[in-house]
N, C-alpha and C. Protein backbone atom coordinates (compact mmCIF):
# COMPACT_ATOMS: atom_id res chain seq x y z
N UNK A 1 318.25 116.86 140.98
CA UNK A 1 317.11 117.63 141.46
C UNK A 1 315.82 116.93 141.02
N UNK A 2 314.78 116.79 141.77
CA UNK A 2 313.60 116.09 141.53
C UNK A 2 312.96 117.29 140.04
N UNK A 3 311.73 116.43 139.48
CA UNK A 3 311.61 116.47 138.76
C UNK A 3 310.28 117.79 138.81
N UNK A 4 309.90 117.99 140.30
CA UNK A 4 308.54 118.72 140.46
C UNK A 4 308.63 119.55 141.37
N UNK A 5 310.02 120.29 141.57
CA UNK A 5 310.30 120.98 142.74
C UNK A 5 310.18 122.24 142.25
N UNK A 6 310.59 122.38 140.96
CA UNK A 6 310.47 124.20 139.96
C UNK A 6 309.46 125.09 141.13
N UNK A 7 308.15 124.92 141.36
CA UNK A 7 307.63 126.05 142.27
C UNK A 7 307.96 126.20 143.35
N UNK A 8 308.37 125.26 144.17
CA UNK A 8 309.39 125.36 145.69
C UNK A 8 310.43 126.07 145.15
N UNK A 9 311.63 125.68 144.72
CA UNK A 9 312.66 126.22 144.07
C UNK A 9 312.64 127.57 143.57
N UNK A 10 311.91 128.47 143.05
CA UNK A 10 311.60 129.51 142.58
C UNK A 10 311.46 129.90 143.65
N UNK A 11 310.09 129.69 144.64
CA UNK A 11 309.82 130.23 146.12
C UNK A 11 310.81 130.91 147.24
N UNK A 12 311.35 129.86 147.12
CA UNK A 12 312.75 129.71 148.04
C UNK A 12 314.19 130.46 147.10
N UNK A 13 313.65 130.85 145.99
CA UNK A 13 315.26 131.49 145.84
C UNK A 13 314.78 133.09 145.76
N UNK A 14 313.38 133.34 145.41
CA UNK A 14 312.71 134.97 145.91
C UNK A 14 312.89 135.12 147.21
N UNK A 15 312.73 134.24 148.36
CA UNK A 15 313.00 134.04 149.64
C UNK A 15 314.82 134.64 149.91
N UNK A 16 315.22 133.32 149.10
CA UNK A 16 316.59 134.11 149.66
C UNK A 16 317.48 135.21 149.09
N UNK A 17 316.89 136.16 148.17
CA UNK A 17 317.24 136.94 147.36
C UNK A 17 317.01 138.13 148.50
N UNK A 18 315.47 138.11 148.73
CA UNK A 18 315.45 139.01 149.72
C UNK A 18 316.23 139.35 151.24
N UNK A 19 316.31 137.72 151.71
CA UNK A 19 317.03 137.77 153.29
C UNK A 19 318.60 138.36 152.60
N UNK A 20 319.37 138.00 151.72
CA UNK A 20 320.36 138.56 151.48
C UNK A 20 320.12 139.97 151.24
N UNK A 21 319.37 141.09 151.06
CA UNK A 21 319.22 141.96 151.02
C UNK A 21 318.96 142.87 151.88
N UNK A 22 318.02 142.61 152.72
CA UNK A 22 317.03 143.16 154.03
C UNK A 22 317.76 143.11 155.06
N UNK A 23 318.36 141.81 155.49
CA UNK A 23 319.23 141.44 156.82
C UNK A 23 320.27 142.20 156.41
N UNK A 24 321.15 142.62 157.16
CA UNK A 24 320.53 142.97 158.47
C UNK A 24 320.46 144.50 158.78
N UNK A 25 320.11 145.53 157.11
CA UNK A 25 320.22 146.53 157.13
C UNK A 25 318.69 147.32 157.63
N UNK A 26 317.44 146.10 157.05
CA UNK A 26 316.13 146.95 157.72
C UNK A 26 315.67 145.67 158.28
N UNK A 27 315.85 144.41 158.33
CA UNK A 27 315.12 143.49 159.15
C UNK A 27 316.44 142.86 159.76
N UNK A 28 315.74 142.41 161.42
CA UNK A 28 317.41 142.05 162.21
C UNK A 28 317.46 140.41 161.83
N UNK A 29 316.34 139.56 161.58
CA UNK A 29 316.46 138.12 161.41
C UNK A 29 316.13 137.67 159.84
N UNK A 30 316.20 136.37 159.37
CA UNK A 30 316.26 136.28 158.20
C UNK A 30 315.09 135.25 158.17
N UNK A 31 314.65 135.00 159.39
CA UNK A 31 313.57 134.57 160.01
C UNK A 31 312.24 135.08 159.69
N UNK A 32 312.22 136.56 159.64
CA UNK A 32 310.71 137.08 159.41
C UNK A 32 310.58 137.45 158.19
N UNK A 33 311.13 136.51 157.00
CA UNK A 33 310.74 136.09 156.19
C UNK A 33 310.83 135.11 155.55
N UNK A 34 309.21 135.12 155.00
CA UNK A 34 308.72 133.77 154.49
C UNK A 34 307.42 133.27 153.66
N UNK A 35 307.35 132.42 153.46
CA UNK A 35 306.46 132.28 152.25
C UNK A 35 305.10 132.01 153.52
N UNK A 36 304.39 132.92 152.92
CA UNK A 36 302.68 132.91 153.77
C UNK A 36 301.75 133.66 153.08
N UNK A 37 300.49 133.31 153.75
CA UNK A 37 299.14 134.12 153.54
C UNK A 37 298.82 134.65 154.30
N UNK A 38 298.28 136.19 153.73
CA UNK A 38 298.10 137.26 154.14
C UNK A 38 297.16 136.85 155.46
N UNK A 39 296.51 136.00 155.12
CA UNK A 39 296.01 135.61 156.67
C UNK A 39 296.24 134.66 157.42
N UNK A 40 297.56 134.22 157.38
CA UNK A 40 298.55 133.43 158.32
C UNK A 40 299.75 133.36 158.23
N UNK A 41 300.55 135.01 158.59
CA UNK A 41 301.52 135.46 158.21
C UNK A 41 302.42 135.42 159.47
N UNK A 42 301.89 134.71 160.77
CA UNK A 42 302.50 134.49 162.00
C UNK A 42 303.25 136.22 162.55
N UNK A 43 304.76 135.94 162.53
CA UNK A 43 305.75 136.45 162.81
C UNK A 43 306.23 137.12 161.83
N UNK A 44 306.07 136.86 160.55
CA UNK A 44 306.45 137.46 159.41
C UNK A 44 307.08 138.85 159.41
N UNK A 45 307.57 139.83 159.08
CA UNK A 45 307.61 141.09 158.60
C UNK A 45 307.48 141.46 157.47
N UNK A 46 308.15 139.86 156.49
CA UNK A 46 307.78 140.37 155.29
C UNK A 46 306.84 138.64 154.77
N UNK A 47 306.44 138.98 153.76
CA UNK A 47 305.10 137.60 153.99
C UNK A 47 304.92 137.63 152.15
N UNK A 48 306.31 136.40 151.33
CA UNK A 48 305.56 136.13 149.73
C UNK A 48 304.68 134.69 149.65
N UNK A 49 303.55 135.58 149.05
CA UNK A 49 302.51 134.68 148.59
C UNK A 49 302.26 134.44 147.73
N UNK A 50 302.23 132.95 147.39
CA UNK A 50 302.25 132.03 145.54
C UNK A 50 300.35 132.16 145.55
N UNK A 51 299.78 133.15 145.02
CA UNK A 51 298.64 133.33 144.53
C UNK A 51 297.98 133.01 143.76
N UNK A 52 298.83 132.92 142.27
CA UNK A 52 298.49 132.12 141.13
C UNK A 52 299.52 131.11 140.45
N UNK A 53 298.75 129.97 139.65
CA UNK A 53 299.52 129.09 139.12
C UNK A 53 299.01 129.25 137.69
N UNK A 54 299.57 129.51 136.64
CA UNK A 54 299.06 128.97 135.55
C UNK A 54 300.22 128.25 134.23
N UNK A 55 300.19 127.90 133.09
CA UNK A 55 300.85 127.28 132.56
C UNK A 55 301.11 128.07 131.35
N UNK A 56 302.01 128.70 130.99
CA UNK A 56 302.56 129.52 130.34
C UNK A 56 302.20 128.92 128.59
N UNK A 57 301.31 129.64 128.25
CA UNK A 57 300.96 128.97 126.76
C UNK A 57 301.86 129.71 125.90
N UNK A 58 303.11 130.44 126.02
CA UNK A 58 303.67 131.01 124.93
C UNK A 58 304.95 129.91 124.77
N UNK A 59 304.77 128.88 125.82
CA UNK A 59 306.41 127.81 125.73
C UNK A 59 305.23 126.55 125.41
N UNK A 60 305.07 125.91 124.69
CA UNK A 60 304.47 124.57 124.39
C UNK A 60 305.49 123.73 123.88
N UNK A 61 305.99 122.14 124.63
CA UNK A 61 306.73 121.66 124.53
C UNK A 61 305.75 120.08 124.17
N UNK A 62 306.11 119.65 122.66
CA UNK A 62 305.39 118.45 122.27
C UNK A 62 305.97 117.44 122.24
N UNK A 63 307.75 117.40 121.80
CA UNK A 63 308.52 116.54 121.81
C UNK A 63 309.01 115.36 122.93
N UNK A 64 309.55 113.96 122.83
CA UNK A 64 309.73 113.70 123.87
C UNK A 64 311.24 114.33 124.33
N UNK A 65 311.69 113.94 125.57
CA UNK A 65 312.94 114.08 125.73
C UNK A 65 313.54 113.15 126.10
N UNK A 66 315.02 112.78 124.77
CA UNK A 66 315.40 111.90 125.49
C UNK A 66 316.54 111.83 126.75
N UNK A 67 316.47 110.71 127.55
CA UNK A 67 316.88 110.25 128.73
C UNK A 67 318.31 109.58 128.35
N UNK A 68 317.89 108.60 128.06
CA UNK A 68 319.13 107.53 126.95
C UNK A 68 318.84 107.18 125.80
N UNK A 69 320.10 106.14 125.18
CA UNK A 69 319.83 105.51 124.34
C UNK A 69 318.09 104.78 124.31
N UNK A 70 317.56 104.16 125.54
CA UNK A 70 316.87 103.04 125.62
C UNK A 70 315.29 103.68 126.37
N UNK A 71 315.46 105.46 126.53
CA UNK A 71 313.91 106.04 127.18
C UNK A 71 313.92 107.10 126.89
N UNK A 72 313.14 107.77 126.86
CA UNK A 72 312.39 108.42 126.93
C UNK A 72 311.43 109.49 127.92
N UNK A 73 311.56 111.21 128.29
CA UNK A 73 310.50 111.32 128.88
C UNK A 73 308.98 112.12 128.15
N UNK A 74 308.15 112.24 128.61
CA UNK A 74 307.47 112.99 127.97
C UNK A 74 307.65 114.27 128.29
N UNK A 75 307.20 115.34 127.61
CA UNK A 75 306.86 116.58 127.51
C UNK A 75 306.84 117.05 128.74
N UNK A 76 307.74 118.43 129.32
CA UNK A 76 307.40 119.25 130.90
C UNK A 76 306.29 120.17 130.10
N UNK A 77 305.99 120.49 131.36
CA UNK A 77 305.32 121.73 131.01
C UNK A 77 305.57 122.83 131.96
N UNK A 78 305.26 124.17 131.67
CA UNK A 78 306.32 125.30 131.68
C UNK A 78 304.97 126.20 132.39
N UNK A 79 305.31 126.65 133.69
CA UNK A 79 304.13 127.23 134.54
C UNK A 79 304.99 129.14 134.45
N UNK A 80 303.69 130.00 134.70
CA UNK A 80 303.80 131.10 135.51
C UNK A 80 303.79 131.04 136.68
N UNK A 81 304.16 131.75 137.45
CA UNK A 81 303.84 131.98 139.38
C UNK A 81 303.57 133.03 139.11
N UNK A 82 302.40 134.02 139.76
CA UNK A 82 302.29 134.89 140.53
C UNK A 82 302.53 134.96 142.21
N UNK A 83 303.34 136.04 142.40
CA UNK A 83 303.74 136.34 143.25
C UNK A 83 302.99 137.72 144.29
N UNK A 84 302.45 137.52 145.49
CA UNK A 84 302.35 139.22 146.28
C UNK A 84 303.09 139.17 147.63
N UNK A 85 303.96 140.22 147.59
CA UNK A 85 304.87 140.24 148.85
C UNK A 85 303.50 141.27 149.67
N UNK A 86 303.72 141.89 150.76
CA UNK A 86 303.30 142.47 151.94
C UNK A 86 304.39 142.32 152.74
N UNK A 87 304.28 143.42 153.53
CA UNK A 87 305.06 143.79 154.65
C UNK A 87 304.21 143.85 155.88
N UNK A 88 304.09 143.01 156.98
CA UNK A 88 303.52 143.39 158.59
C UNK A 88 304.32 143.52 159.73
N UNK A 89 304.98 144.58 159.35
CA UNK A 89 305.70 145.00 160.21
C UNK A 89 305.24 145.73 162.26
N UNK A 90 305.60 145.41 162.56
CA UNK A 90 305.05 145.89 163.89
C UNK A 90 306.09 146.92 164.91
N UNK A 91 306.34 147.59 163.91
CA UNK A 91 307.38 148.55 164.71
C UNK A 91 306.12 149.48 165.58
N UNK A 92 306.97 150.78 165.59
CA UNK A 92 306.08 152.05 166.38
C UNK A 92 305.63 152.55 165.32
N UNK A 93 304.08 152.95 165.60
CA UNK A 93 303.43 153.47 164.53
C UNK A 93 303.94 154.78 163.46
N UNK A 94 304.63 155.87 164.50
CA UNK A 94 304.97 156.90 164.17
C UNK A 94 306.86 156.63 162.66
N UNK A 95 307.14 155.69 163.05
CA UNK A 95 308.32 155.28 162.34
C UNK A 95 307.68 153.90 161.45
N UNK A 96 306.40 153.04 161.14
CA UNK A 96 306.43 151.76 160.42
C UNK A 96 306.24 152.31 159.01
N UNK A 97 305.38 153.70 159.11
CA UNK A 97 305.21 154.41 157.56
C UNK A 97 306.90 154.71 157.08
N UNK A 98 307.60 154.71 157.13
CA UNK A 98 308.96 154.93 156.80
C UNK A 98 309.59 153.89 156.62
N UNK A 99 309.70 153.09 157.22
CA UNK A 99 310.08 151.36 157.45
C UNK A 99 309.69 150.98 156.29
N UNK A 100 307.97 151.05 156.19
CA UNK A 100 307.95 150.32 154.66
C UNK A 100 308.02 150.50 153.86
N UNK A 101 307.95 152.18 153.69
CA UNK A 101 308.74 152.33 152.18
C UNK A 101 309.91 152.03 151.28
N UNK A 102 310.57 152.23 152.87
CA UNK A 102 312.32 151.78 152.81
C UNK A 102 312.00 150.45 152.44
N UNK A 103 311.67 149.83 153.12
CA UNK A 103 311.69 148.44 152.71
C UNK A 103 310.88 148.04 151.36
N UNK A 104 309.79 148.79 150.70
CA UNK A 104 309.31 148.33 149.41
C UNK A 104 310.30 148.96 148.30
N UNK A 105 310.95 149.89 148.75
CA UNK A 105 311.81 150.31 147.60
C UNK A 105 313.20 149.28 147.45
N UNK A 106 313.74 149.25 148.74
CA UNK A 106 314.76 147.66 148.82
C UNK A 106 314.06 146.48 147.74
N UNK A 107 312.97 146.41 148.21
CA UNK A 107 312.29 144.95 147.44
C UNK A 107 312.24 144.59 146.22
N UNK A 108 311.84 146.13 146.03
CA UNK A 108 311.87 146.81 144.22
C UNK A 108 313.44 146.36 143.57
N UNK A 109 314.24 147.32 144.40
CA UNK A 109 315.40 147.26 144.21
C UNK A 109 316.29 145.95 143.61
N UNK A 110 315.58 145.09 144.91
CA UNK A 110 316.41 143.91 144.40
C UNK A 110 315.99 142.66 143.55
N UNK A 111 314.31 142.81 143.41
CA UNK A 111 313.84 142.29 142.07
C UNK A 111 314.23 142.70 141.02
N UNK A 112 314.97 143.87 140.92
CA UNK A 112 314.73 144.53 139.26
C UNK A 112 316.06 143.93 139.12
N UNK A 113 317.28 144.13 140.00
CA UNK A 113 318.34 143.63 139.82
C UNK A 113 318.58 141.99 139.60
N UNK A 114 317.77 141.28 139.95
CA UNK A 114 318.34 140.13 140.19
C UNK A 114 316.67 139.27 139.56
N UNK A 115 316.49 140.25 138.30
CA UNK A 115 315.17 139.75 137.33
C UNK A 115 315.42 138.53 137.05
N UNK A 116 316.68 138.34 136.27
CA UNK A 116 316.45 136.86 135.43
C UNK A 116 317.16 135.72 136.86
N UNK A 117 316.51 134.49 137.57
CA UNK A 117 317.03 133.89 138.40
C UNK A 117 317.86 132.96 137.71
N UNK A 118 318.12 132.48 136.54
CA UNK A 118 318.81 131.95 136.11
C UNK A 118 317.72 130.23 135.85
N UNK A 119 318.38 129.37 135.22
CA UNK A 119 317.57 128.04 135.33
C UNK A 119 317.91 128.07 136.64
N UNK A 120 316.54 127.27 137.30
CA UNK A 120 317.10 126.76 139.05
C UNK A 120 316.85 125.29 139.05
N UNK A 121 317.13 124.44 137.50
CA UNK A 121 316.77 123.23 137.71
C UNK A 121 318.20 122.90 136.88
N UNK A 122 319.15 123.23 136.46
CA UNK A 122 320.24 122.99 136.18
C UNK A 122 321.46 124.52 136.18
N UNK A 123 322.79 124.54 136.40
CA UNK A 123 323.28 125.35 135.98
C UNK A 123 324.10 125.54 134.98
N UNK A 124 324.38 126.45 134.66
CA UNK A 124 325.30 126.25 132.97
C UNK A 124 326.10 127.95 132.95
N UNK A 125 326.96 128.13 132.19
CA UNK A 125 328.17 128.60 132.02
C UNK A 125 327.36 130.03 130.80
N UNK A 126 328.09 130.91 130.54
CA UNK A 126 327.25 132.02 129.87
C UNK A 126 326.08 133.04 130.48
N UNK A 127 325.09 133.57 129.55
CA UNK A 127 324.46 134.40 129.80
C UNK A 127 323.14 134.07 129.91
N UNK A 128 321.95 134.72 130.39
CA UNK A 128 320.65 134.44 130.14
C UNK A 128 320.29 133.64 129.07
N UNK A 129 319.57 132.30 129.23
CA UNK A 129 318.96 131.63 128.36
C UNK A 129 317.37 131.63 128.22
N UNK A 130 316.50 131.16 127.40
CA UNK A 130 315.13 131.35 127.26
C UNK A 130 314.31 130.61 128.58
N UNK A 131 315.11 129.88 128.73
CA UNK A 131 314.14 129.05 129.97
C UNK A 131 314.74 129.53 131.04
N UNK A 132 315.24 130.27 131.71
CA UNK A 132 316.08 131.28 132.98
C UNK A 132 314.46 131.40 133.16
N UNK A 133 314.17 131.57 134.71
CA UNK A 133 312.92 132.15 135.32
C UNK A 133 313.70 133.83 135.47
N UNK A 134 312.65 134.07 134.84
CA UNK A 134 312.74 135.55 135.13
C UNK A 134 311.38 136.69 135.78
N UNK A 135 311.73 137.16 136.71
CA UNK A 135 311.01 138.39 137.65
C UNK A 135 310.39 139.36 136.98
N UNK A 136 309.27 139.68 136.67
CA UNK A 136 308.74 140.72 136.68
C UNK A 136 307.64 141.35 137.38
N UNK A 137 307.97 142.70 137.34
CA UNK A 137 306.60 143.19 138.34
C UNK A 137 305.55 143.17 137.96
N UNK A 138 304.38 143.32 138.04
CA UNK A 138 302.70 143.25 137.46
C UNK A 138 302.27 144.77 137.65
N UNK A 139 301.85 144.75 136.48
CA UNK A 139 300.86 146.12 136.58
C UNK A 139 299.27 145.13 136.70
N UNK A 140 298.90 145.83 137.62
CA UNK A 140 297.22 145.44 138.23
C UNK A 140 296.87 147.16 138.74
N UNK A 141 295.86 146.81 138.63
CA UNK A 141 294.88 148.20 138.60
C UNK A 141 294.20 147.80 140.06
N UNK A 142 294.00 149.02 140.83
CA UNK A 142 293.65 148.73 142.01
C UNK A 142 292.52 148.11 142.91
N UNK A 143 291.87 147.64 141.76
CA UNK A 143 290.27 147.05 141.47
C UNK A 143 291.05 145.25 141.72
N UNK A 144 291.95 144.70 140.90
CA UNK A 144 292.23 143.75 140.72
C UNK A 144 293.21 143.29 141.96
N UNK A 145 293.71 144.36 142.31
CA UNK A 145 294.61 144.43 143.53
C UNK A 145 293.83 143.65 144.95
N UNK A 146 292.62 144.20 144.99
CA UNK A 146 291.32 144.30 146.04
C UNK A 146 291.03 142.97 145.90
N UNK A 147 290.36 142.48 144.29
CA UNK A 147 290.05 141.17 144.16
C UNK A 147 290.80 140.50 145.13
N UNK A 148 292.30 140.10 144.66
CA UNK A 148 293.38 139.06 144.91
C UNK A 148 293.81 139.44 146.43
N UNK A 149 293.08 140.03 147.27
CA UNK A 149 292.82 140.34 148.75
C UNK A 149 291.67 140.30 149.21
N UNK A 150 291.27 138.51 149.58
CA UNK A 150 290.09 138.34 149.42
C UNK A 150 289.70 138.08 150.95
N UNK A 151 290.57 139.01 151.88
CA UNK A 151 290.56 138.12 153.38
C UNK A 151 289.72 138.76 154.30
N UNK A 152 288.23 138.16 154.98
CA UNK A 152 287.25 138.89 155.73
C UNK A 152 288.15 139.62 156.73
N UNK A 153 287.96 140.80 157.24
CA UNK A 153 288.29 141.38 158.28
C UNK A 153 289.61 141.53 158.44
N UNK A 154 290.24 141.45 157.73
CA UNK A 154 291.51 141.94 157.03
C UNK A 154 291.94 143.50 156.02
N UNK A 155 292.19 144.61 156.34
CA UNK A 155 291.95 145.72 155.80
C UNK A 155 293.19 145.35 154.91
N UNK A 156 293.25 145.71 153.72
CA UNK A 156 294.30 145.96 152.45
C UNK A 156 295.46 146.56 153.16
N UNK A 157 296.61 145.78 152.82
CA UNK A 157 297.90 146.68 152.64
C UNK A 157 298.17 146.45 151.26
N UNK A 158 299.20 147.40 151.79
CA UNK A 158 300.17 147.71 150.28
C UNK A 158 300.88 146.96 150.08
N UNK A 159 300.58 146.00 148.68
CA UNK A 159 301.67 144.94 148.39
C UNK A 159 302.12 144.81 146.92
N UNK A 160 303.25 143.90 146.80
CA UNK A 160 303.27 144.23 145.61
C UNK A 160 303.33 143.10 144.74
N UNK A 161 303.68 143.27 143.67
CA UNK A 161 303.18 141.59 142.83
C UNK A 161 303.62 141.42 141.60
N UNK A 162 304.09 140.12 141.93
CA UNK A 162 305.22 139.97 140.96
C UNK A 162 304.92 138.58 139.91
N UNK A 163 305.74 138.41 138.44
CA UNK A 163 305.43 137.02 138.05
C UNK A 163 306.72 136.64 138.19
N UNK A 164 306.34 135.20 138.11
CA UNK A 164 308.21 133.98 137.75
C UNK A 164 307.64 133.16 137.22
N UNK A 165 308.23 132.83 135.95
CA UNK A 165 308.45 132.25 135.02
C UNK A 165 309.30 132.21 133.76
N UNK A 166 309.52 131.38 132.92
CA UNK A 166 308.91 130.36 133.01
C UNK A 166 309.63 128.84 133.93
N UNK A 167 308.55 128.23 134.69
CA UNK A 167 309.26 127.58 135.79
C UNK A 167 308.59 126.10 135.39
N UNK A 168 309.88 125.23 134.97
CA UNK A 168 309.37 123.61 134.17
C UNK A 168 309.00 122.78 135.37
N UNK A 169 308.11 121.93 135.43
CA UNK A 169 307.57 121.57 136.03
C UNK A 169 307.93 119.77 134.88
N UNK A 170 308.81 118.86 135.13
CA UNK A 170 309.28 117.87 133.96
C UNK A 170 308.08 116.48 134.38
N UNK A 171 307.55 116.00 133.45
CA UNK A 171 306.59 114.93 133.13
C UNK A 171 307.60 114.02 134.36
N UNK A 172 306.53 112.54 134.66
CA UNK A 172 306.81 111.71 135.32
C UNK A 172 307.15 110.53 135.01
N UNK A 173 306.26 111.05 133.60
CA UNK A 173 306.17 109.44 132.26
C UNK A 173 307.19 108.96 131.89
N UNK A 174 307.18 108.01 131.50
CA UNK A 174 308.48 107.69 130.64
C UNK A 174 308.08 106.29 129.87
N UNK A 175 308.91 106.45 128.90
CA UNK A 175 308.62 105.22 128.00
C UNK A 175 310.09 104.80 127.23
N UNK A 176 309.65 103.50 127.19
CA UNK A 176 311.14 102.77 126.27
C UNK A 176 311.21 102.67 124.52
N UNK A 177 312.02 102.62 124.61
CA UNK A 177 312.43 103.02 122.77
C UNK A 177 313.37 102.09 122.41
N UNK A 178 313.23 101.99 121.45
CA UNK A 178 314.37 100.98 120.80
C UNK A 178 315.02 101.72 119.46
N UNK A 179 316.15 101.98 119.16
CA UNK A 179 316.98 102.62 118.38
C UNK A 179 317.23 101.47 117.23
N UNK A 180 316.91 102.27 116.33
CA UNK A 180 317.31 101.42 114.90
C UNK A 180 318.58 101.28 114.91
N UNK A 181 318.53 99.49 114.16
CA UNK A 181 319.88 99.18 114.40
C UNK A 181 320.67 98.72 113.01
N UNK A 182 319.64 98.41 112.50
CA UNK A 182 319.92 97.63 110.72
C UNK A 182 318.98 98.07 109.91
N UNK A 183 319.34 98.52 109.21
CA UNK A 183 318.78 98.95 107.24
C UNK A 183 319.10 98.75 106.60
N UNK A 184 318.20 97.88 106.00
CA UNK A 184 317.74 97.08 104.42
C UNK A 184 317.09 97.87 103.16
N UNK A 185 318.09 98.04 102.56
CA UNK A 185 317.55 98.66 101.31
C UNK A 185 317.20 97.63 99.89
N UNK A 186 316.64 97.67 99.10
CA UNK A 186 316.09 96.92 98.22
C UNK A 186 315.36 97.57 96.95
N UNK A 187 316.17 97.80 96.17
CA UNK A 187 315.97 98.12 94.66
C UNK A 187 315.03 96.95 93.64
N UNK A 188 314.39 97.60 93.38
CA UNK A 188 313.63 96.73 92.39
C UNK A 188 313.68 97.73 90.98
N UNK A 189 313.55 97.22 89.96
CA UNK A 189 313.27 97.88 88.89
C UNK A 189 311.92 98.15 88.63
């Protein structure tokens, strides 16, 4: 797996967490959903948007890592995603208020279940480990909600918003090393 894919990778497995869920009990294609902005959400029905990026200061990684005997990489560094789903659904008006509840409570549903995504840059055997990206929902106050819906002529829906992390993002660097090979000790009085 490349070395800088962690935010695609994360994207795409909230992506398919949901089509396994939704299809084909409240959406008929696995198609109208997808990663977009609220103001170029095409065809969408359901529409997640990577809003924020930041770099998770509670994982600070200084060490190198080694590769082999003979390299070296430097230090990843370890991002948050914020996440906001929306729903634009275009059913009949009298039935879409029902639709989306159903469908935000599904959404709910299957984030809470399927919180920790596991590492998505290697797999391994056992239980949740510290570096597993894991789902949580955001509490935002409806002031902050408004902010992060910044689209002219676009009226607010109801969306909801989520973090993932922590998601490694691995250095490009690399450097060569040479491993000690002989030691000389020397006593003097």
């Amino acid at each position: 797996m490349a070395d800088y894919t962690g935010i695609a990778d994360t994207g795409n497995r909230i992506l398919d967490l949901l089509r396994e869920t939704l299809v084909p009990e409240l959406l008929n294609s696995a198609d109208q959903i997808g990663l977009c902005s609220p103001e170029d959400h095409g065809d969408y029905a359901v529409g997640v948007w990577l809003y924020d990026v930041k770099e998770d200061t509670d994982i600070q990684m200084h060490d190198m890592v080694s590769l082999n005997r003979q390299s070296q990489r430097y230090p990843s560094v370890y991002l948050v995603l914020r996440y906001m789903i929306t729903l634009y659904l275009q059913s009949d008006l009298k039935y879409r208020a029902v639709q989306e509840h159903q469908m935000i409570g599904k959404i709910i549903q299957t984030l809470r279940d399927h919180a920790v995504l596991g590492d998505l840059q290697q797999s391994f055997a056992g239980g949740p480990s510290e570096m597993d990206v894991r789902i949580q929902m955001q509490e935002l106050s409806v002031e902050e909600k408004m902010r992060i819906w910044t689209f002219p002529n676009m009226p607010y829906k109801t969306s909801l918003f989520y973090s993932a992390g922590p998601v490694e993002v691995q250095s490009s660097r690399k450097k060569t090393v040479s491993r000690v090979r002989e030691i000389q000790y020397q006593f003097t009085d």
